[in-house]
Protein backbone atom coordinates (compact mmCIF):
# COMPACT_ATOMS: atom_id res chain seq x y z
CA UNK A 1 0.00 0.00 0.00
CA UNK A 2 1.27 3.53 -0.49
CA UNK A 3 0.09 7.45 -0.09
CA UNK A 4 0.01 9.84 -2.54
CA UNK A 5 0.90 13.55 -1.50
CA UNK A 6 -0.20 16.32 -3.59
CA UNK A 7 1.51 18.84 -2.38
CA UNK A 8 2.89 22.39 -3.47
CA UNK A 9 5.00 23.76 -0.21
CA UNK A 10 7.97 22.52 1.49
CA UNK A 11 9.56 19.33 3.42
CA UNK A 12 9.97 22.19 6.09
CA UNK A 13 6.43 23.34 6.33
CA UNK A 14 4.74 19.66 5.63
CA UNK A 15 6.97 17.03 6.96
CA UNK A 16 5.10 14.09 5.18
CA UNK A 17 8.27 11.60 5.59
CA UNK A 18 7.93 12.27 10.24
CA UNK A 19 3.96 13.07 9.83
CA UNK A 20 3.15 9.43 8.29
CA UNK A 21 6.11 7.30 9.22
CA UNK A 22 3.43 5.43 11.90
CA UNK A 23 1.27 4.28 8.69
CA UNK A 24 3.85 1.90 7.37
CA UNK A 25 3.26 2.79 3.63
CA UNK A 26 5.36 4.06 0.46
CA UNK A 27 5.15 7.91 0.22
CA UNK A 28 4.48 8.55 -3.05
CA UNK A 29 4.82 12.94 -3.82
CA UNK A 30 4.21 15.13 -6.95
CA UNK A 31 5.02 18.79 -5.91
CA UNK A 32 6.16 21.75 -7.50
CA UNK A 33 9.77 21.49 -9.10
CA UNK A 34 10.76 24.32 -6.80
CA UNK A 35 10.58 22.56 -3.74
CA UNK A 36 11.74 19.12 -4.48
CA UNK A 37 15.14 20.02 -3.33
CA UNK A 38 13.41 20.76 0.24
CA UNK A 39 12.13 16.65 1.05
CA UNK A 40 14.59 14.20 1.91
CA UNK A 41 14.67 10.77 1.44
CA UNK A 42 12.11 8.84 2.85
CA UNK A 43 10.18 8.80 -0.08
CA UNK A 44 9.31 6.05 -2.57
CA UNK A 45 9.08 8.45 -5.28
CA UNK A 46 9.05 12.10 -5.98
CA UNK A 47 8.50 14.30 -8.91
CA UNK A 48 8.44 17.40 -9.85
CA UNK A 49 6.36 19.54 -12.29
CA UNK A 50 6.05 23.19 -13.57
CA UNK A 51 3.11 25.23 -13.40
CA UNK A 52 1.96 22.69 -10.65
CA UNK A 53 -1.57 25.17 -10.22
CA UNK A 54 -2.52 24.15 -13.53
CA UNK A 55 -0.41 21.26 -15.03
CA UNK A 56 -2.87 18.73 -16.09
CA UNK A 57 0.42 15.98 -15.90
CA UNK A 58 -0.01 15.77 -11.71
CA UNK A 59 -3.49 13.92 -12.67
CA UNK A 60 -2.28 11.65 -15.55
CA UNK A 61 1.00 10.78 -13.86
CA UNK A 62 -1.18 10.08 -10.50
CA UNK A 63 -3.58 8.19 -12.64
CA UNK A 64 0.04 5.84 -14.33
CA UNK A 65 1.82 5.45 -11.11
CA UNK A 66 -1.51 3.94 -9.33
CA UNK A 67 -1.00 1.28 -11.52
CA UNK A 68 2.01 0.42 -9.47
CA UNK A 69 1.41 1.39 -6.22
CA UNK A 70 -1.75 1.02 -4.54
CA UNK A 71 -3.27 3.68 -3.04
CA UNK A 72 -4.87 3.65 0.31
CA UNK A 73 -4.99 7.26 0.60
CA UNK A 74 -4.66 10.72 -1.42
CA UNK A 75 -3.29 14.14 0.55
CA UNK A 76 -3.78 17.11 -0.15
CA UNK A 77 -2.12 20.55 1.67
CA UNK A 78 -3.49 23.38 -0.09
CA UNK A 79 -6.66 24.68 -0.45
CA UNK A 80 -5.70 24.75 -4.55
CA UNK A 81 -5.67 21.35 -4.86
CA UNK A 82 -8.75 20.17 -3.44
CA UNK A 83 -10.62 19.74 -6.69
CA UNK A 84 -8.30 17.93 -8.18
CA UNK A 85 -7.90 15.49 -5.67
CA UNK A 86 -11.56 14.93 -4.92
CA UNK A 87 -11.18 14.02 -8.77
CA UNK A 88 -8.29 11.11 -8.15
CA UNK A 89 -9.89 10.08 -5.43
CA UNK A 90 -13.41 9.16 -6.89
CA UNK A 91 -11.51 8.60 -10.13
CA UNK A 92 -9.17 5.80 -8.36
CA UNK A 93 -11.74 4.48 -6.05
CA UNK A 94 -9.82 5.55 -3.00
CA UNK A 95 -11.56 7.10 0.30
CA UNK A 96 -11.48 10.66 1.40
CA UNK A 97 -13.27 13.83 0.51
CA UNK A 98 -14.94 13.45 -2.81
CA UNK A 99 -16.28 15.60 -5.34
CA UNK A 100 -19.77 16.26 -3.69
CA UNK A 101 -18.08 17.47 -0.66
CA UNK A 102 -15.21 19.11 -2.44
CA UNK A 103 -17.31 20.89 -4.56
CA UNK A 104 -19.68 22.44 -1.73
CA UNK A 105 -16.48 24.26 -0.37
CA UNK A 106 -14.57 25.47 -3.52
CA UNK A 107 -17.57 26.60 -5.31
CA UNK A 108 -19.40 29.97 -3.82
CA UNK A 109 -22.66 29.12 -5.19
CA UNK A 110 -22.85 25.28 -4.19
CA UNK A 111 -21.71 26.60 -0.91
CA UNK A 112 -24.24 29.05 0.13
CA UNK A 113 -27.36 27.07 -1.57
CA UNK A 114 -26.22 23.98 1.46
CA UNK A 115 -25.68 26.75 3.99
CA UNK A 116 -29.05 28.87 3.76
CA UNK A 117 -31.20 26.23 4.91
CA UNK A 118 -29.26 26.66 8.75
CA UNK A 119 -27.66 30.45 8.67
CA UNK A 120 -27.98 33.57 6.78
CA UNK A 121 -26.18 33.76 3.13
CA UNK A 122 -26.33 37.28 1.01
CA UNK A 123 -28.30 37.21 -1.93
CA UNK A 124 -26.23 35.41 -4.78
CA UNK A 125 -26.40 34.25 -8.41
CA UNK A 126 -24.08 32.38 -10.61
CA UNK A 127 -22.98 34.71 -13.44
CA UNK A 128 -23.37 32.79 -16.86
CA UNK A 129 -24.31 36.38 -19.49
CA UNK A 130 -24.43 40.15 -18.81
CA UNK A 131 -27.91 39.16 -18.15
CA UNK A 132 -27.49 37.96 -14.69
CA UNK A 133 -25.49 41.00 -13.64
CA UNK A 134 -28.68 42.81 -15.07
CA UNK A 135 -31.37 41.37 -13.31
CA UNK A 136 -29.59 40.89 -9.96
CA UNK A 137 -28.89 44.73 -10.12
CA UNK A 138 -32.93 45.05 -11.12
CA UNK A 139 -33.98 43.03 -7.90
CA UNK A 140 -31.31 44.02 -5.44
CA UNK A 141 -29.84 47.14 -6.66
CA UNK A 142 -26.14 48.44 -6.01
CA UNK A 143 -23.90 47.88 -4.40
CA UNK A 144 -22.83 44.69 -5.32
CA UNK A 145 -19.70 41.97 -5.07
CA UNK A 146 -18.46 40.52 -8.09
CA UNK A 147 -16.05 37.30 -7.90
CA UNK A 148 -14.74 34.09 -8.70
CA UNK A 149 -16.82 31.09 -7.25
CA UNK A 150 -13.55 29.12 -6.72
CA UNK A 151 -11.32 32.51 -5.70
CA UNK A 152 -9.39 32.74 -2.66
CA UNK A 153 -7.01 35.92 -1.01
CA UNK A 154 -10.02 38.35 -2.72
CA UNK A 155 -7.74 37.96 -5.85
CA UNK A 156 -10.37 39.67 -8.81
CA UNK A 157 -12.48 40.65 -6.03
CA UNK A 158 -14.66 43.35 -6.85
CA UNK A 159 -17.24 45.80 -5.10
CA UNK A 160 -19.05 48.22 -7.44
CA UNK A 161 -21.03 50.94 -6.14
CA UNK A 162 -22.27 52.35 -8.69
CA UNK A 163 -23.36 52.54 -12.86
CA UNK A 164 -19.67 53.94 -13.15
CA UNK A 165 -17.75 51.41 -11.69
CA UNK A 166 -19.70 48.68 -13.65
CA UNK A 167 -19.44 49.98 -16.82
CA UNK A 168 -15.83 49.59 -16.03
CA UNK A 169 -15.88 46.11 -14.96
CA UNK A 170 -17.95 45.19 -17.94
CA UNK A 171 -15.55 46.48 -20.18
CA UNK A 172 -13.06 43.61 -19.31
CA UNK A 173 -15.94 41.24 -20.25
CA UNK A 174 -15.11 38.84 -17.21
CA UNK A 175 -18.38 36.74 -16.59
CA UNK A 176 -17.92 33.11 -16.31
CA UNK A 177 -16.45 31.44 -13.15
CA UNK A 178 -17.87 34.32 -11.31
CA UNK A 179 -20.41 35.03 -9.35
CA UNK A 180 -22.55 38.19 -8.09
CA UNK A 181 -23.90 38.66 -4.61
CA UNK A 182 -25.02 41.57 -2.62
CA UNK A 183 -22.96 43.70 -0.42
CA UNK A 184 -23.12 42.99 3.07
CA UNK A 185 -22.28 46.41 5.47
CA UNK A 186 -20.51 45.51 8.47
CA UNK A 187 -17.51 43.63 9.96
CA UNK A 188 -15.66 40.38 9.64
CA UNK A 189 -15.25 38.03 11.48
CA UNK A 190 -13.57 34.34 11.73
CA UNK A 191 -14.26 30.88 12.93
CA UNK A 192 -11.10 28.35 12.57
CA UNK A 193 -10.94 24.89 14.09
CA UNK A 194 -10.93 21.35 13.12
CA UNK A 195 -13.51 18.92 12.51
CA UNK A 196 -13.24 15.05 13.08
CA UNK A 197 -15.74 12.06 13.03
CA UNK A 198 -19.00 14.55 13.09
CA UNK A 199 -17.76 16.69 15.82
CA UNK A 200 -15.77 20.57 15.63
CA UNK A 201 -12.94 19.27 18.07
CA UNK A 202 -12.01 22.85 19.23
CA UNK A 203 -12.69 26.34 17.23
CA UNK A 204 -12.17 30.10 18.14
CA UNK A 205 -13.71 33.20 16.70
CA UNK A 206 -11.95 35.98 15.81
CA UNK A 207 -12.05 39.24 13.97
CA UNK A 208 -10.34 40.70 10.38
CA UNK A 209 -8.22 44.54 12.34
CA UNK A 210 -7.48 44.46 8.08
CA UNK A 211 -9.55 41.90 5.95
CA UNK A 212 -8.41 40.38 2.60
CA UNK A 213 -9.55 43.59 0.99
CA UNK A 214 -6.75 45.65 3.00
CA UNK A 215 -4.24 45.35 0.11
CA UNK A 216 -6.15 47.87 -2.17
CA UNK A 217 -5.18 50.39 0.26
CA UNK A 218 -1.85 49.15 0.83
CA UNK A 219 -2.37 47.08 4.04
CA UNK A 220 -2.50 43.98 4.86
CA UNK A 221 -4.90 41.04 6.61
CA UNK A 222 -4.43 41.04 9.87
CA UNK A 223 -6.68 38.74 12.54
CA UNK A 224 -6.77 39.04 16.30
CA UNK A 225 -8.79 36.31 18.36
CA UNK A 226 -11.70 36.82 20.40
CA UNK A 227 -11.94 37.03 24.57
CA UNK A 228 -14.77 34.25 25.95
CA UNK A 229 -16.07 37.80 27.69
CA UNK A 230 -16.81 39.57 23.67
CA UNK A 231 -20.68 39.46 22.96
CA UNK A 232 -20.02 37.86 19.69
CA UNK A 233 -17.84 34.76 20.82
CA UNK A 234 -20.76 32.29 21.47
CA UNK A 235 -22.49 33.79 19.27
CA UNK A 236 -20.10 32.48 16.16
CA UNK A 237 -19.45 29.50 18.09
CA UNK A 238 -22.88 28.65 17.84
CA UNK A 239 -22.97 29.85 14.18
CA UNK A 240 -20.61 27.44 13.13
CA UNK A 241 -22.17 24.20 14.95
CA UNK A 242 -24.97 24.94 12.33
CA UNK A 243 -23.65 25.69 9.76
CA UNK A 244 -21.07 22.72 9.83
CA UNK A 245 -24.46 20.55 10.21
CA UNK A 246 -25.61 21.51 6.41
CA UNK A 247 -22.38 21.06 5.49
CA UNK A 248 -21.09 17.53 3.69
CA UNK A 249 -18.25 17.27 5.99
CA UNK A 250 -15.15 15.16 4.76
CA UNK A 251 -14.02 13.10 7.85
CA UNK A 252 -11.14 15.15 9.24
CA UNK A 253 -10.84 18.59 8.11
CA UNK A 254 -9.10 22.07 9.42
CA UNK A 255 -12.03 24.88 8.56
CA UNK A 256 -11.64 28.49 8.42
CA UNK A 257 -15.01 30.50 8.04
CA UNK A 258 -15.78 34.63 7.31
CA UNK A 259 -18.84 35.88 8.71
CA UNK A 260 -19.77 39.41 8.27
CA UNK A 261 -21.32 40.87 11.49
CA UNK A 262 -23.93 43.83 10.50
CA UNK A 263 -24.78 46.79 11.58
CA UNK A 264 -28.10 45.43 12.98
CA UNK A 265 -27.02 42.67 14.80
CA UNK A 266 -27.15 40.29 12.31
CA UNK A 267 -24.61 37.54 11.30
CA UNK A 268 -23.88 36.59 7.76
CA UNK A 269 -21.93 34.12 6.30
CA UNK A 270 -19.20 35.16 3.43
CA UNK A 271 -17.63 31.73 2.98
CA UNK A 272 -15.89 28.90 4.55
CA UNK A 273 -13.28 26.89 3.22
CA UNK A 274 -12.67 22.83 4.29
CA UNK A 275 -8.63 23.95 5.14
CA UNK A 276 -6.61 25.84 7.15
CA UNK A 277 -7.05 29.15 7.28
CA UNK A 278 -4.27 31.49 5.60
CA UNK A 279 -1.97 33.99 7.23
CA UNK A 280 -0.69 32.56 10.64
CA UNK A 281 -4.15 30.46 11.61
CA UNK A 282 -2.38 27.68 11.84
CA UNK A 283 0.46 29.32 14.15
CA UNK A 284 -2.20 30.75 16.56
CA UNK A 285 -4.19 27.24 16.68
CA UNK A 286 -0.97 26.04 17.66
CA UNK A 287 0.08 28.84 20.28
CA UNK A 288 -3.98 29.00 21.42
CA UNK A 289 -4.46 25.02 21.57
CA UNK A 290 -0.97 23.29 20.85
CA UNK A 291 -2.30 21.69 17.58
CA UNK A 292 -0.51 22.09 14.32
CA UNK A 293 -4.04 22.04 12.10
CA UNK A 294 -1.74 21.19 9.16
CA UNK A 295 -0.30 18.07 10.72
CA UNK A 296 -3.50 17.26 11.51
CA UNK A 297 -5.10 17.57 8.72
CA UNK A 298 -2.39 15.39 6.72
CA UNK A 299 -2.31 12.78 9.59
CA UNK A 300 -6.45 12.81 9.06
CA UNK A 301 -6.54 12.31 5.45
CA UNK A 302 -4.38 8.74 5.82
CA UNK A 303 -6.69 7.36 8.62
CA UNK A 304 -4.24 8.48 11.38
CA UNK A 305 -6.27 9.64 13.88
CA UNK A 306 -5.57 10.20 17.15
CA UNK A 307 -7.04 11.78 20.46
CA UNK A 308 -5.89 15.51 20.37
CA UNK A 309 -4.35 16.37 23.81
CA UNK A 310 -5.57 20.00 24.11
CA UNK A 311 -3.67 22.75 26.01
CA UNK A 312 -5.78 25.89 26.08
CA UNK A 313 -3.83 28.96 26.59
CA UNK A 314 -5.51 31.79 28.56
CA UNK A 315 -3.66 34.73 26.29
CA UNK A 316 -4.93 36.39 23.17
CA UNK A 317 -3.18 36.28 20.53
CA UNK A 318 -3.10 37.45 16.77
CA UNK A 319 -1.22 37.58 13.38
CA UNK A 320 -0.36 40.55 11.46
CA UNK A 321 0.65 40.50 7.34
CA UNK A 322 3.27 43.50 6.86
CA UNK A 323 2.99 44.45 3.30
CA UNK A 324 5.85 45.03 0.66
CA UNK A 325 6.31 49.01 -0.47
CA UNK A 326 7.08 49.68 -4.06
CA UNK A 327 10.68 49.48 -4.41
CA UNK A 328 13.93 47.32 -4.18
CA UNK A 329 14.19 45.61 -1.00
CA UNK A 330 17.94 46.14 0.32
CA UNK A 331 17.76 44.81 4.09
CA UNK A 332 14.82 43.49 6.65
CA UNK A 333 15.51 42.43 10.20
CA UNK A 334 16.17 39.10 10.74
CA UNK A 335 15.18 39.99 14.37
CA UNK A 336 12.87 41.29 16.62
CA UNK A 337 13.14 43.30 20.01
CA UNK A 338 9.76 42.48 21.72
CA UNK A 339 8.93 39.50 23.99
CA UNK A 340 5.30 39.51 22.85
CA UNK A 341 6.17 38.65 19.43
CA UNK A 342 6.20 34.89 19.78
CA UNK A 343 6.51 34.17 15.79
CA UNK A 344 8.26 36.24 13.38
CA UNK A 345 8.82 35.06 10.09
CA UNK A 346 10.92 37.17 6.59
CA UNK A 347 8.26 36.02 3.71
CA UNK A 348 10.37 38.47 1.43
CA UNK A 349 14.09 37.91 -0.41
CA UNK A 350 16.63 40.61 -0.57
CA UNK A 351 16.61 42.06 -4.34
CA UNK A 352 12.79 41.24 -4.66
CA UNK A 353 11.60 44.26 -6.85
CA UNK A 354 7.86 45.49 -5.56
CA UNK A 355 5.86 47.45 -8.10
CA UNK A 356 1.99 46.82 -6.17
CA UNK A 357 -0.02 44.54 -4.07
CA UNK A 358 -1.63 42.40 -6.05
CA UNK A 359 -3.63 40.07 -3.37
CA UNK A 360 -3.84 39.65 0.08
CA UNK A 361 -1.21 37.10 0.09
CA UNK A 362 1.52 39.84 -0.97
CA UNK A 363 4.10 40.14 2.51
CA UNK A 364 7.39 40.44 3.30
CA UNK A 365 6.92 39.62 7.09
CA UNK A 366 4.56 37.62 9.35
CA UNK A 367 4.23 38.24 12.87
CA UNK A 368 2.27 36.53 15.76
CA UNK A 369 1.87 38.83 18.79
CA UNK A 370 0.60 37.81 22.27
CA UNK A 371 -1.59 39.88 24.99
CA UNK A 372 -4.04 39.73 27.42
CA UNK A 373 -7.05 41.72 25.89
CA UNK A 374 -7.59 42.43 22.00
CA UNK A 375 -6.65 45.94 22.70
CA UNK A 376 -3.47 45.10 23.83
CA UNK A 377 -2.86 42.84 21.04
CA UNK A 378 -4.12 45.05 18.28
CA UNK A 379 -1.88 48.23 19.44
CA UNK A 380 1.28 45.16 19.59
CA UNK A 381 0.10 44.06 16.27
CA UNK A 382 0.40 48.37 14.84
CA UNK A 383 3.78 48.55 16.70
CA UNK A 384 5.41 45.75 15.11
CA UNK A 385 4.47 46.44 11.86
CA UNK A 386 5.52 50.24 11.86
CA UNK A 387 9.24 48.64 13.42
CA UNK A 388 9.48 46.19 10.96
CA UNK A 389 8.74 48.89 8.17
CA UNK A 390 10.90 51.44 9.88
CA UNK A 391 13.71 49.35 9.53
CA UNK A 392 13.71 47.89 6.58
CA UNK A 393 15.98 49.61 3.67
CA UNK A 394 14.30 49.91 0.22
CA UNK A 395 15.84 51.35 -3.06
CA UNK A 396 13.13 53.61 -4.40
CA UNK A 397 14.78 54.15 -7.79
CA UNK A 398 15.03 51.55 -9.85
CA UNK A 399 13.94 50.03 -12.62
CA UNK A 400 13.11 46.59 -14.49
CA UNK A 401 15.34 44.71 -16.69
């Protein structure tokens, strides 16, 4: 028997080889050529492709080598690469999430049809003409969120407000794979945790200081956990047990869910994704609850599961995303002077050339920061990211090859 790893990041963030080594199978991985340098040898087999987002090869050379090895399980790490492997899976006749349940998470539309019959959903509609844009603007009126069903770090995210902006919009003609739903006014808000067996094993709420939109003004996402005393903590607590009841779970999962909170009171959902969460959710499940959701989640998908041994910690603690400026970066600190950053991590290469932020995803430093209210945390999070910018060196004239 052998595993097959899907998998785009590297031996040092997924170590598959120490993770599985309890199964007694052949690890069997097709990553990204970039990283294949990063795993070391306690694989069966490894290759390597280009373009792994879109190269069609990962499924046909999954498809030849289960010919000669014999899959008990398919793994997947990135939230990219669910599809796909829901495909293998039902295409291979090998257990895990399938295609019905894959779908319902990647796929805005699917996901909000299953979740309206147990929480609130905006009003949405697939986009397939112009016409759909037309008549959702006829019964709901600006202003409106365009995007893709299947998007994720509100890359071609857009809000329109008005005639204006959608005449520019429609210019680009952009209308399949998207979908058009109305604008919800208020605040979001987050629900990670991990599911197992039909039960949420542990979650916490918390709230966007900057959402996923924060990188049109130059900023970036930025998430601070909730206090047990904030009026809205059982309340999304509570939101997710339902909504994870409409949901078709797979059997172990990491989730991360965005749920606006309105001006009157109400709670919406905006999405949630069967995955961990980006930015530094999986960091502050481990700092919060001493689980690596990752880990996990890999462990989960091979039948490895395990009672979680659960240390709750009693401080508050949140990540923030310190953008890129436009420039040449010359130097970054490697270092930090505060004891209440307890993670700090260079996502950024000296050289790299900066010309805009172009998603949500766009950093050149992650922090976690520790406190004992939100306040405190969110005024730690704004001081580490002005330090961090202050002293970083960046060569504002230059040019591209």
């Amino acid at each position: 028997m052998a595993i097959l790893l899907i998998n785009r990041f590297s031996n040092e963030k997924i170590p598959f080889s120490e993770l599985l080594k309890d199964s007694q199978e052949e690890l069997i991985l097709l990553t990204a050529n970039e990283q294949i340098d990063t795993y070391d040898k306690g694989y069966a087999y490894v290759e390597g492709f280009n373009n792994f987002d879109n190269n069609a090869q990962v499924e046909f050379r999954a498809i030849e080598l289960s010919k000669s090895y014999n899959f008990s399980s398919i793994v997947v790490t990135s939230e990219y690469d669910i599809n796909r492997t829901a495909r293998l899976r039902e295409k291979l006749g090998v257990q895990g999430q399938g295609i019905r349940s894959a779908s319902a998470f990647r796929d805005k539309i699917i996901m909000k049809e299953y979740a309206q019959a147990v929480v609130e959903v905006p009003n949405f509609r697939r986009i397939k003409t112009p016409f759909d844009i037309y008549d959702f603007l006829s019964d709901y009126g600006f202003p409106i969120v365009i995007k893709p069903i299947d998007g994720s770090g509100s890359i071609n995210t857009y809000i329109l407000k008005d005639q204006n902006e959608l005449n520019i919009f429609l210019e680009n003609g952009k209308f399949q794979g998207f979908e058009i739903e109305e604008y919800i006014q208020g605040d979001m808000y987050t629900v990670d945790g991990l599911y197992q067996d039909g039960e949420v094993l542990f979650s916490w709420p918390g709230r966007y200081v900057n959402d996923c939109l924060s990188f049109h003004d130059g900023k970036q996402a930025s998430n601070v956990q909730l206090a047990e005393s904030n009026p809205l903590y059982n309340r999304l607590q509570q939101f997710i047990q339902e909504l994870i009841t409409s949901m078709p779970m797979p059997k172990v999962t990491p989730f991360h869910a965005e749920v606006f909170h309105t001006s009157d009171n109400r709670l919406v959902l905006c999405e949630i994704a069967s995955r961990t969460g980006g930015g530094c959710m999986n960091e502050l499940a481990q700092f919060k609850f001493g689980v690596n959701l990752n880990h996990a989640w890999v462990q989960g998908q091979c039948g490895l599961v395990s009672e979680l041994n659960l240390v709750r910690n009693d401080k508050i603690f949140g990540f923030v995303q310190i953008p890129p400026r436009k420039g040449k970066l010359l130097s970054i600190p490697k270092e930090v002077p505060f004891h209440w950053v307890v993670n700090y991590q260079i996502r950024a290469e000296i050289g790299m050339i900066n010309d805009s932020i172009n998603n949500s995803a766009d950093k050149i430093a992650v922090s976690v920061v520790e406190g004992k209210t939100e306040e405190e945390v969110v005024a730690r999070m704004d001081l580490i990211t002005k330090w961090v910018e202050d002293n970083c060196i960046w060569e504002t004239n230059w040019q591209y090859i």
